[in-house]
C-alpha atoms as a PDB file:
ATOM      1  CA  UNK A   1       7.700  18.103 -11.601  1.00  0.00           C
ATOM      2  CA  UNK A   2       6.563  15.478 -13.812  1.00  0.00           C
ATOM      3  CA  UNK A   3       4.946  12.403 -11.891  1.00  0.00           C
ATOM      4  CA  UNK A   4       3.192   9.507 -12.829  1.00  0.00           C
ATOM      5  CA  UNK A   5       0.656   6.742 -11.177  1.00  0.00           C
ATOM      6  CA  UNK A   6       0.495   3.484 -11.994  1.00  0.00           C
ATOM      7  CA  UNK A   7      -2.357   2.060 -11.195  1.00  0.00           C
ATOM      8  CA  UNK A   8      -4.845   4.542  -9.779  1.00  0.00           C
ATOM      9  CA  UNK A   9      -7.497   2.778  -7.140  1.00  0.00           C
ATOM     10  CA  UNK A  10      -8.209   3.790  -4.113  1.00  0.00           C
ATOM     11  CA  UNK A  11      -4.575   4.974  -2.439  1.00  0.00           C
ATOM     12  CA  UNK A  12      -3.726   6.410  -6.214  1.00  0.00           C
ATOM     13  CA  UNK A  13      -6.603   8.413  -6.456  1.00  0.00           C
ATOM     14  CA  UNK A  14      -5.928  10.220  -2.867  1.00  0.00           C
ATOM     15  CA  UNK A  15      -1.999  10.812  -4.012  1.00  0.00           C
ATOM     16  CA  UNK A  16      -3.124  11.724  -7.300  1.00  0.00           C
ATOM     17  CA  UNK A  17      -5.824  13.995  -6.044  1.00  0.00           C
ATOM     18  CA  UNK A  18      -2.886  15.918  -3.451  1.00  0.00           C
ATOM     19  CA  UNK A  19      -0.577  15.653  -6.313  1.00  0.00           C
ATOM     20  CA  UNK A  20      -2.050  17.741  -8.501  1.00  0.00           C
ATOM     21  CA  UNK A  21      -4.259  20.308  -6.081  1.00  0.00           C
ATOM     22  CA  UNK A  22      -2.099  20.368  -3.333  1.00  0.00           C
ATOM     23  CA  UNK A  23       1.165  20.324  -5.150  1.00  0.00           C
ATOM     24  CA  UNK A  24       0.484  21.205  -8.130  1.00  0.00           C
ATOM     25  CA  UNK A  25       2.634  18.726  -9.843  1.00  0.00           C
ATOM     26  CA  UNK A  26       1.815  17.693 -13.079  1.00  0.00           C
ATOM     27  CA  UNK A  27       0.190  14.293 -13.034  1.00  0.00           C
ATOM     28  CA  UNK A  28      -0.370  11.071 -15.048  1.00  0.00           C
ATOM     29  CA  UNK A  29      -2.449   8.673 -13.968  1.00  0.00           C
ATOM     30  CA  UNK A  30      -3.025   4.891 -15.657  1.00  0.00           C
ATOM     31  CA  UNK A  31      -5.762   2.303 -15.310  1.00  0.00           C
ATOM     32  CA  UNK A  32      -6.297  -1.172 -17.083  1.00  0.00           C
ATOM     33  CA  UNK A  33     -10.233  -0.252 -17.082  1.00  0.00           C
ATOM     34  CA  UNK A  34     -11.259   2.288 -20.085  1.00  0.00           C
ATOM     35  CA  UNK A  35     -14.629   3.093 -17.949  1.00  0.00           C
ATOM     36  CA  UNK A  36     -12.447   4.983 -15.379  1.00  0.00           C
ATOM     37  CA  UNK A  37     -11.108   6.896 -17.284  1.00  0.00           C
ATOM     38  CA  UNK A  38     -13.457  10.268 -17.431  1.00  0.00           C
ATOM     39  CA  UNK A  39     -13.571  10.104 -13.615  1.00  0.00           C
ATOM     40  CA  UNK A  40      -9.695  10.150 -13.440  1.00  0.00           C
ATOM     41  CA  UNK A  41      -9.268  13.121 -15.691  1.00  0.00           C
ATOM     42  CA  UNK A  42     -10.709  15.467 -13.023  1.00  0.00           C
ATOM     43  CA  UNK A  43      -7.373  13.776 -11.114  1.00  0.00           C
ATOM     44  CA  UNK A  44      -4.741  14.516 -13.498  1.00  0.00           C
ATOM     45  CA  UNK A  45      -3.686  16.354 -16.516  1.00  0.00           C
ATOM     46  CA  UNK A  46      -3.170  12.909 -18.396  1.00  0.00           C
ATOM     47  CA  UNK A  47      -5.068   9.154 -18.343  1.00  0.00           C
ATOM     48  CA  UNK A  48      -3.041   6.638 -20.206  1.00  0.00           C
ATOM     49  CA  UNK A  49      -4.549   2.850 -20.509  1.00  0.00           C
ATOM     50  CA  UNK A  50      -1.930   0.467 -19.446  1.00  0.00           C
ATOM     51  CA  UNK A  51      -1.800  -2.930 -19.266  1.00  0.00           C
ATOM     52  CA  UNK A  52       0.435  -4.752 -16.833  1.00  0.00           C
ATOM     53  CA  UNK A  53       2.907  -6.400 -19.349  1.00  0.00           C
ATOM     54  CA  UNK A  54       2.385  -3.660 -21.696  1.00  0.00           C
ATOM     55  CA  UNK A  55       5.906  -2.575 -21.979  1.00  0.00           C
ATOM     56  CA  UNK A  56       5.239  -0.301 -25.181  1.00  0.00           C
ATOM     57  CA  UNK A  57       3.036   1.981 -23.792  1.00  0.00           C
ATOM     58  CA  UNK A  58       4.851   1.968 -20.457  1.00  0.00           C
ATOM     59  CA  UNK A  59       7.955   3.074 -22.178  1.00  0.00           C
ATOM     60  CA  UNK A  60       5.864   6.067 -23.419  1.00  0.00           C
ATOM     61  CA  UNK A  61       4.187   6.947 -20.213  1.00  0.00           C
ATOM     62  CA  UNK A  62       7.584   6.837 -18.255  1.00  0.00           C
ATOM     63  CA  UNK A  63       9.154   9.224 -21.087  1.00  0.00           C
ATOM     64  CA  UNK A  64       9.959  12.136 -19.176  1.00  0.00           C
ATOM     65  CA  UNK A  65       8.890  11.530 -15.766  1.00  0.00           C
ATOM     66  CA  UNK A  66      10.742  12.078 -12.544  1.00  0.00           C
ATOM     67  CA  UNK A  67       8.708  10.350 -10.003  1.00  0.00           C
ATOM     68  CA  UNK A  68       6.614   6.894 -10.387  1.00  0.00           C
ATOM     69  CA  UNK A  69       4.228   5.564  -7.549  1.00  0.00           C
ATOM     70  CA  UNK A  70       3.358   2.144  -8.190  1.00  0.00           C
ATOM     71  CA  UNK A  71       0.270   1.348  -6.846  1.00  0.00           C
ATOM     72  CA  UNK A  72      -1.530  -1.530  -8.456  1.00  0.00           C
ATOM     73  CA  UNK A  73      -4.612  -3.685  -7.074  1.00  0.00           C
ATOM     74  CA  UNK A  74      -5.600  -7.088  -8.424  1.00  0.00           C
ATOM     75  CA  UNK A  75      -8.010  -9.694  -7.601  1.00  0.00           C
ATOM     76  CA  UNK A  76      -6.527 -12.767  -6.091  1.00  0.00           C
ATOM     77  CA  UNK A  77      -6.842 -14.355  -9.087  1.00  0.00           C
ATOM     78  CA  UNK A  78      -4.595 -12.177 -11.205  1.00  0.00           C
ATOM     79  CA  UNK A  79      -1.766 -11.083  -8.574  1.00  0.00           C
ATOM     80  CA  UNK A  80       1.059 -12.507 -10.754  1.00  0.00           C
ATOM     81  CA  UNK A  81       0.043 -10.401 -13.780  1.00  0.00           C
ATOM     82  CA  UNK A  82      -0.845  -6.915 -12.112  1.00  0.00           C
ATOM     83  CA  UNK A  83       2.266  -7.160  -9.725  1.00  0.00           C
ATOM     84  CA  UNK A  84       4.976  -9.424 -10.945  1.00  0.00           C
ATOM     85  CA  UNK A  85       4.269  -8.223 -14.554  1.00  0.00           C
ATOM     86  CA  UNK A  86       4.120  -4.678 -13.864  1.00  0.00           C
ATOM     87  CA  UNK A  87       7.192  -4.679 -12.641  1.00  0.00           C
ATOM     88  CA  UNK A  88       8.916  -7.215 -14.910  1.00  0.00           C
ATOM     89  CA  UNK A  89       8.098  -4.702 -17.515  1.00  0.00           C
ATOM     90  CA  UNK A  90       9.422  -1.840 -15.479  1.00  0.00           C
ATOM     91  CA  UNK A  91      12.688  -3.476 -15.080  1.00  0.00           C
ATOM     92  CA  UNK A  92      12.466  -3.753 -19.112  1.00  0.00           C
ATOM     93  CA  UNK A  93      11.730  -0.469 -19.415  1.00  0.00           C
ATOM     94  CA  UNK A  94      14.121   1.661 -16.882  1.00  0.00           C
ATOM     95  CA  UNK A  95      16.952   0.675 -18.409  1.00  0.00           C
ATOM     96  CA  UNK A  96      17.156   2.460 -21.387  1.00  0.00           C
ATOM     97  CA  UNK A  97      14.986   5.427 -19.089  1.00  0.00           C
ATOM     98  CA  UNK A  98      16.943   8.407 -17.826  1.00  0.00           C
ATOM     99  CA  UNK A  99      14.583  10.763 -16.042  1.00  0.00           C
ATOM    100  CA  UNK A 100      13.298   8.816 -13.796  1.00  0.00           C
ATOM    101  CA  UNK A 101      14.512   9.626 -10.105  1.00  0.00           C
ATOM    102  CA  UNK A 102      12.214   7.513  -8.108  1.00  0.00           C
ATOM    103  CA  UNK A 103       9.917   4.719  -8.178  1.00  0.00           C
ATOM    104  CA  UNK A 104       7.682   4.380  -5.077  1.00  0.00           C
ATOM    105  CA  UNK A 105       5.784   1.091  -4.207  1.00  0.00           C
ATOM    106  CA  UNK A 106       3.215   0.249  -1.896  1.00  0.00           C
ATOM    107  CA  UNK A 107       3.623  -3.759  -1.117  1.00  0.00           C
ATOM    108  CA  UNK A 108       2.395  -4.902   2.395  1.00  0.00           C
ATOM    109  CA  UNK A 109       3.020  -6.178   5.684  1.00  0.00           C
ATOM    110  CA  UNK A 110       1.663  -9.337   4.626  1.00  0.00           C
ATOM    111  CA  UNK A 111       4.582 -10.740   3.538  1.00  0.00           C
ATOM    112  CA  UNK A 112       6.356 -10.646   7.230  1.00  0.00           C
ATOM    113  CA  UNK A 113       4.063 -14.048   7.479  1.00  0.00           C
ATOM    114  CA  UNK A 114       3.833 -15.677  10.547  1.00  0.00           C
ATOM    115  CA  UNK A 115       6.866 -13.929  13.209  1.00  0.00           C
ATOM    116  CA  UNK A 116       4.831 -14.671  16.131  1.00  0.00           C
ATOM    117  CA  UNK A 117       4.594 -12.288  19.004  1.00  0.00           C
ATOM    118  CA  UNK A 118       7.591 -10.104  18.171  1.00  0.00           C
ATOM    119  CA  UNK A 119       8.019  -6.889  17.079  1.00  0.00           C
ATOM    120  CA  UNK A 120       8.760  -6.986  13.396  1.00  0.00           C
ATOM    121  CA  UNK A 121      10.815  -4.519  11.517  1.00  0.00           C
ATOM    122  CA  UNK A 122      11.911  -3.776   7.820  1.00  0.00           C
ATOM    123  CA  UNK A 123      15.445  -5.530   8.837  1.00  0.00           C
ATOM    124  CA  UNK A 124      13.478  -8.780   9.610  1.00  0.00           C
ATOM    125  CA  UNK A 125      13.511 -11.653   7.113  1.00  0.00           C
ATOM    126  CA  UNK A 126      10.056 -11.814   5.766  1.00  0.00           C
ATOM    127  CA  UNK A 127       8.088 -15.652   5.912  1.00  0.00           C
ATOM    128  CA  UNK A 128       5.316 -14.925   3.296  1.00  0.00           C
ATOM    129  CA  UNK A 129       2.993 -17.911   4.180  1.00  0.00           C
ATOM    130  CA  UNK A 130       0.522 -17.039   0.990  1.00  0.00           C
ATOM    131  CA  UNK A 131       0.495 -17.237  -3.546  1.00  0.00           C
ATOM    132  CA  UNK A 132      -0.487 -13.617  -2.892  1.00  0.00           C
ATOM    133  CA  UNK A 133       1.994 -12.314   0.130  1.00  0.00           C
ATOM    134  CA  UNK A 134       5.115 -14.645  -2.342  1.00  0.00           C
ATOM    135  CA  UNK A 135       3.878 -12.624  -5.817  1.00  0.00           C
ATOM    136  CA  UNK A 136       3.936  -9.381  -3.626  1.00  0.00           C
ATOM    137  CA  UNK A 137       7.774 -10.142  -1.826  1.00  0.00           C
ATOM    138  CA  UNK A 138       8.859 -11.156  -5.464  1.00  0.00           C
ATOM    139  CA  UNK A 139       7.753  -8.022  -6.737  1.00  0.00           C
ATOM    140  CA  UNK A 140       9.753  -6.249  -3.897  1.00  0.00           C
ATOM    141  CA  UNK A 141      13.043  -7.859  -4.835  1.00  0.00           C
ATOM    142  CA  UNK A 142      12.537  -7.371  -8.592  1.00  0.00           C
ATOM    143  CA  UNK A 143      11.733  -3.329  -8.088  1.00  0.00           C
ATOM    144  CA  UNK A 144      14.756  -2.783  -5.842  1.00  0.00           C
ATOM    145  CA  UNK A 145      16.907  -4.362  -7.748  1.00  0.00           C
ATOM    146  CA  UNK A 146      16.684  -1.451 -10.116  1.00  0.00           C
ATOM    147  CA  UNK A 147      18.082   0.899  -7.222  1.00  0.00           C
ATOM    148  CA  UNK A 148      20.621   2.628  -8.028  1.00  0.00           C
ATOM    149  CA  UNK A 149      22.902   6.049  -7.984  1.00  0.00           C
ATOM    150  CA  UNK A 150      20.525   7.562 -10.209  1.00  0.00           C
ATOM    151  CA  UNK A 151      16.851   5.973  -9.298  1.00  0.00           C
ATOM    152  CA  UNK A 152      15.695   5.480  -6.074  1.00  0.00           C
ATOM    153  CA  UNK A 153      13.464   2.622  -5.133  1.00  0.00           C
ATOM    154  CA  UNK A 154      11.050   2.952  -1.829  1.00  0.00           C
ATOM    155  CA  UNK A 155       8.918  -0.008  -0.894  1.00  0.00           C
ATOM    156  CA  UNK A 156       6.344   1.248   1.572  1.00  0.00           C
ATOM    157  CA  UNK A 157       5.257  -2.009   2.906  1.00  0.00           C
ATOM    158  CA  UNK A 158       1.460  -0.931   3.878  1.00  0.00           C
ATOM    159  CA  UNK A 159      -0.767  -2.447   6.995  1.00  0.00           C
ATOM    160  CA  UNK A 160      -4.481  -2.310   6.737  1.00  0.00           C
ATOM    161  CA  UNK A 161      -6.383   0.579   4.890  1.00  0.00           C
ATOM    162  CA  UNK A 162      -8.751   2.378   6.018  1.00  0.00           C
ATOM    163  CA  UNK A 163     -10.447   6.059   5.124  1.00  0.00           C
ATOM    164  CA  UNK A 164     -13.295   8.253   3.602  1.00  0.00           C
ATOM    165  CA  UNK A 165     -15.779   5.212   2.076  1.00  0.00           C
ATOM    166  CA  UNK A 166     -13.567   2.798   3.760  1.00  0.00           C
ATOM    167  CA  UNK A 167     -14.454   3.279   7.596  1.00  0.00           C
ATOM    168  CA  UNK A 168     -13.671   0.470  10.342  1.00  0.00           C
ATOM    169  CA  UNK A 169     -17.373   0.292  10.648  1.00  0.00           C
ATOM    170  CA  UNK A 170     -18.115  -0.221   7.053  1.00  0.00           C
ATOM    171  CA  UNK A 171     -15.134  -2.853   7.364  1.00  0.00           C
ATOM    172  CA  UNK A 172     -16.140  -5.058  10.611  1.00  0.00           C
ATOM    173  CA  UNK A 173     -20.423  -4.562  10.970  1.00  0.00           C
ATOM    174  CA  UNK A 174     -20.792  -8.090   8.839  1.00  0.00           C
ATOM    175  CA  UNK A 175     -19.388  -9.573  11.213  1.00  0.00           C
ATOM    176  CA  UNK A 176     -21.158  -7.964  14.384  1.00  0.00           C
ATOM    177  CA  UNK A 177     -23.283 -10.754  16.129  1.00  0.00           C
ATOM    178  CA  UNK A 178     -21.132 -13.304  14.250  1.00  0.00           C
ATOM    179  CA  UNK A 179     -19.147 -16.070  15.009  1.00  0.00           C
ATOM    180  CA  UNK A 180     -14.951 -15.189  13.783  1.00  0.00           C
ATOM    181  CA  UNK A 181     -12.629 -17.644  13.875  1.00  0.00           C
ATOM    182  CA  UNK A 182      -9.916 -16.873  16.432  1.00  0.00           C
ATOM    183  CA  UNK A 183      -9.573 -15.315  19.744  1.00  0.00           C
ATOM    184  CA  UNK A 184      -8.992 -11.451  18.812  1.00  0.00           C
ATOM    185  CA  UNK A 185      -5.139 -11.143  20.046  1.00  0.00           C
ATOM    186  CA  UNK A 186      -4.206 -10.820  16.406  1.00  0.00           C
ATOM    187  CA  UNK A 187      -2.385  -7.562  16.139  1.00  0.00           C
ATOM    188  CA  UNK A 188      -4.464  -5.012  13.995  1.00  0.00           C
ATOM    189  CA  UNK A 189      -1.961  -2.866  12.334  1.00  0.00           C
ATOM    190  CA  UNK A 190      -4.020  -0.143  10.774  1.00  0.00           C
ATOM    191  CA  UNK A 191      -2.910   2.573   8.914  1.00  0.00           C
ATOM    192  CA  UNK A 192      -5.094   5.812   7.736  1.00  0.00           C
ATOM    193  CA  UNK A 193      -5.139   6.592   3.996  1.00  0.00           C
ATOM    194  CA  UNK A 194      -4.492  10.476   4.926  1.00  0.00           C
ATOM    195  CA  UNK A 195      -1.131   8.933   6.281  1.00  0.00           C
ATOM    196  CA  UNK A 196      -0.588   6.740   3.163  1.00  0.00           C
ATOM    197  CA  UNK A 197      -0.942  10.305   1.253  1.00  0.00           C
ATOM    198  CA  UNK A 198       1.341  11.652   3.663  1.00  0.00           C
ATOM    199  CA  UNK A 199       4.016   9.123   3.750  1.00  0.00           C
ATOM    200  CA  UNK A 200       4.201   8.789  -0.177  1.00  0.00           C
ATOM    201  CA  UNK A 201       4.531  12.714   0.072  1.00  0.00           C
ATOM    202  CA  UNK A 202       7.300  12.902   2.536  1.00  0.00           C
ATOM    203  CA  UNK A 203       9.102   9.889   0.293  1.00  0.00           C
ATOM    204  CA  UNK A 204       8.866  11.816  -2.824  1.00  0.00           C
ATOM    205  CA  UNK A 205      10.287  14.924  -0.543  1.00  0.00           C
ATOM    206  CA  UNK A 206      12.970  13.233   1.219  1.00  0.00           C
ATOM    207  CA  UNK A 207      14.120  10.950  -1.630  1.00  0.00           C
ATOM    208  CA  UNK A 208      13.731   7.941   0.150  1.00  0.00           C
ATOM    209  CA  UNK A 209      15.217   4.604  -0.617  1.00  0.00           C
ATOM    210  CA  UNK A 210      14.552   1.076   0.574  1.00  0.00           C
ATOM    211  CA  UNK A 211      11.633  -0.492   2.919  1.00  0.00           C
ATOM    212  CA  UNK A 212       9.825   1.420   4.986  1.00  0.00           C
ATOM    213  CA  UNK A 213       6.676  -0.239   7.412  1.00  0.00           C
ATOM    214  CA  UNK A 214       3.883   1.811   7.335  1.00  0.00           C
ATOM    215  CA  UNK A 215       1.571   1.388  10.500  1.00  0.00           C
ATOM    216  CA  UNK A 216       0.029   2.925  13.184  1.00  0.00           C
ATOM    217  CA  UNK A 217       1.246   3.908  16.858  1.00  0.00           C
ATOM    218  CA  UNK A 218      -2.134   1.685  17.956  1.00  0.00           C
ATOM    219  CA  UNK A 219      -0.767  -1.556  19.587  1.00  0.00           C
ATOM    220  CA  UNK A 220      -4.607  -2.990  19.522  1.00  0.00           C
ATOM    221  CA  UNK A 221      -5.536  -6.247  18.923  1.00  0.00           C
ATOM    222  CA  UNK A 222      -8.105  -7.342  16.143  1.00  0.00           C
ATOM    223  CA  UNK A 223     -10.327  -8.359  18.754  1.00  0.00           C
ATOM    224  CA  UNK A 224      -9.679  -4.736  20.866  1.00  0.00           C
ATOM    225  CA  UNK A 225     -10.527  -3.112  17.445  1.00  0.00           C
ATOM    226  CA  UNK A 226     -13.278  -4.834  16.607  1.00  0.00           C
ATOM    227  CA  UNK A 227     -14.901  -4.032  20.275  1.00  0.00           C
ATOM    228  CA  UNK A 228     -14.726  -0.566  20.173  1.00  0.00           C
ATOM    229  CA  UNK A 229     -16.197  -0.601  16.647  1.00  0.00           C
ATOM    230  CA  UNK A 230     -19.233  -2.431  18.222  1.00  0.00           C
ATOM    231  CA  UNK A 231     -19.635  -0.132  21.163  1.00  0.00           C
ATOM    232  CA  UNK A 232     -19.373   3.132  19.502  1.00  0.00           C
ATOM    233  CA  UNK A 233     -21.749   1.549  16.659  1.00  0.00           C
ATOM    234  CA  UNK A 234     -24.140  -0.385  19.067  1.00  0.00           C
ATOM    235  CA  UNK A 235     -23.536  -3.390  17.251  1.00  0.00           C
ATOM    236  CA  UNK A 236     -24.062  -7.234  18.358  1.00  0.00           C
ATOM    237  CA  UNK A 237     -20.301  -8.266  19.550  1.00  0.00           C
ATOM    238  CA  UNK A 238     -18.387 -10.755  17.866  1.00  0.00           C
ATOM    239  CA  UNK A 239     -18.160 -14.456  19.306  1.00  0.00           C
ATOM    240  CA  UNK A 240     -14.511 -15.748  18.993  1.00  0.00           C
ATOM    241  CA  UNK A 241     -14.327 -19.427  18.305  1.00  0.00           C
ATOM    242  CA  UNK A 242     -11.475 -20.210  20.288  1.00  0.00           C
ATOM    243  CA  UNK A 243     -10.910 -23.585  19.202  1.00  0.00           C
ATOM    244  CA  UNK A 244      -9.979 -22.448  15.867  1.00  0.00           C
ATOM    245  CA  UNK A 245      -7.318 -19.592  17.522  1.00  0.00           C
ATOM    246  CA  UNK A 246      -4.085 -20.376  15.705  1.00  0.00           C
ATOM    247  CA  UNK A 247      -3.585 -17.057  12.885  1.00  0.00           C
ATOM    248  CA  UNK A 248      -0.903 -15.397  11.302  1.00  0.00           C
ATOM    249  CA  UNK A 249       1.143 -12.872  13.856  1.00  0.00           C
ATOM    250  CA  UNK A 250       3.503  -9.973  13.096  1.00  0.00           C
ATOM    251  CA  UNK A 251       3.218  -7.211  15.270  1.00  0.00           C
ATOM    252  CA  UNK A 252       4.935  -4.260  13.163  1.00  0.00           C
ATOM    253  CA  UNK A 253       7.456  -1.909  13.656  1.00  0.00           C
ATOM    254  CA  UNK A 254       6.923   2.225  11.873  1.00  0.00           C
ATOM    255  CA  UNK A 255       9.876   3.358  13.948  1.00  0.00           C
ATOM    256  CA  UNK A 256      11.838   3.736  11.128  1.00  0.00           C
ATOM    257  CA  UNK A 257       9.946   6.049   8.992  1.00  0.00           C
ATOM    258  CA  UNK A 258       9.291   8.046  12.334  1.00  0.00           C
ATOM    259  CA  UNK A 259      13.065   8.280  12.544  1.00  0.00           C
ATOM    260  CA  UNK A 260      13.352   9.327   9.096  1.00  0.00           C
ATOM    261  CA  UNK A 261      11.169  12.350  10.047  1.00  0.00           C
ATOM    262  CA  UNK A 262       7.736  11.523   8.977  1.00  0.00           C
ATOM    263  CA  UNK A 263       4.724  12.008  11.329  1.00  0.00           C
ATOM    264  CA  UNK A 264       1.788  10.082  11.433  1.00  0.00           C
ATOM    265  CA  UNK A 265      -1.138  12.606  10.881  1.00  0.00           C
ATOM    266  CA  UNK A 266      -3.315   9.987  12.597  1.00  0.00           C
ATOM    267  CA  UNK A 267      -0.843   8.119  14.722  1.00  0.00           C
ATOM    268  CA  UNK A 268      -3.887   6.430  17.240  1.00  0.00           C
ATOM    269  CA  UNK A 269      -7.081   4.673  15.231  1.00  0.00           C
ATOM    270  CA  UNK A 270      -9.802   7.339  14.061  1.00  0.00           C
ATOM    271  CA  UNK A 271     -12.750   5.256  15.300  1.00  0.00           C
END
């Protein structure tokens, strides 16, 4: 099976990486930064350049491919042009493109916004409440408006990544002995980059279609998560400024991939 990767950071690299060794599917990968691209060539059989609007060279990358994962990273400066661009030019491109079975995206549970203390779930209206969580909903609406008979779109919306070089401890000790704004009760939603790999798997698998949360079973708190970091690390704990306590909420919802049949390899948080 042909596959391809757009936009090949962190999460792309792992799916690459089980793609091609674990699958043995045969793999192109693409990056807007020519410096990557020796390391990414031990990832795949193919490393194409792409830049986002480059609808050209996407056309040519897409040309015989079955399965795309779109998973591009921007700084917060350039979110409109690596995600709303990317997929304007998809939308250009997939029309006159008939191999193409599925497109998989990795958006995020940022743009639920604000939903308080409830339990949110994909059927929920999102509130995105940020420039960055808007560009990232707009780019969900414009990619699944390509679904159809013949091409299935998946939106895995993701919740916080962590992993190999991207451990909780690497994530919270700057802020150990530190004052945080807030009073912890923020939910955490976590979600392991093994089970990122493994969800993207099981879509490509099961054919999946439409939005999917992808979180944790661990109901902790920032604040809970934060703690535990600091014990097991014996590290200074955080002070919460409580008079600065109002944040964003939305506790989320993964029943519904769990009822599609996936299982979270690590459904608790590997501390």
């Amino acid at each position: 099976m042909n596959v391809v990767i757009i936009g090949c950071g962190y999460v792309g690299s792992a799916v690459a990486r089980y793609w091609r060794y674990q699958r043995s599917l045969a793999v192109t990968v693409t990056t807007t930064t020519a410096e990557r691209i020796p390391d990414l060539q031990v990832l795949s059989q193919r490393v194409r350049l792409l830049k986002c609007s480059d609808t050209e060279e996407l056309k040519y990358i897409l040309k015989e491919q079955e399965i795309a994962l779109v998973s591009v990273a921007s700084k917060a400066s350039s979110y409109e042009e690596s995600y709303l661009k990317t997929a304007e030019a998809l939308v250009n491109v997939l029309q006159g493109n008939s191999t193409l079975k599925q497109l998989i995206y990795t958006s995020s549970i940022s743009v639920y916004g604000d939903q308080g203390i409830n339990l949110v779930c994909e059927e929920d209206n999102p509130n995105p409440i940020s420039d960055k969580s808007r560009i990232l909903l707009r780019t969900e609406e414009l990619l699944l408006s390509m679904s159809s008979r013949k091409l299935n779109i998946c939106v895995l919306r993701l919740g916080g990544i962590y992993g190999p070089d991207r451990e909780l401890v690497k994530i919270y000790s700057r802020f150990a002995g530190k004052s945080r704004l807030g009073d912890g009760r923020k939910p955490a939603n976590w979600i392991h980059l093994d089970d990122i790999v493994g969800a993207i798997e099981f879509a490509r698998q099961h054919s999946l279609k439409g939005v999917y949360n992808l979180v944790d079973d661990s109901k902790l708190t920032q604040g809970q998560v934060i703690e535990k970091v600091c014990e097991k690390y014996s590290l200074q704990p955080v002070i919460w400024d409580y008079n600065q306590s109002k944040q964003v909420q939305h506790n989320v919802s993964n029943q519904k991939i769990k009822d599609a049949g996936y299982q979270l390899i690590h459904p608790k948080i590997a501390f």
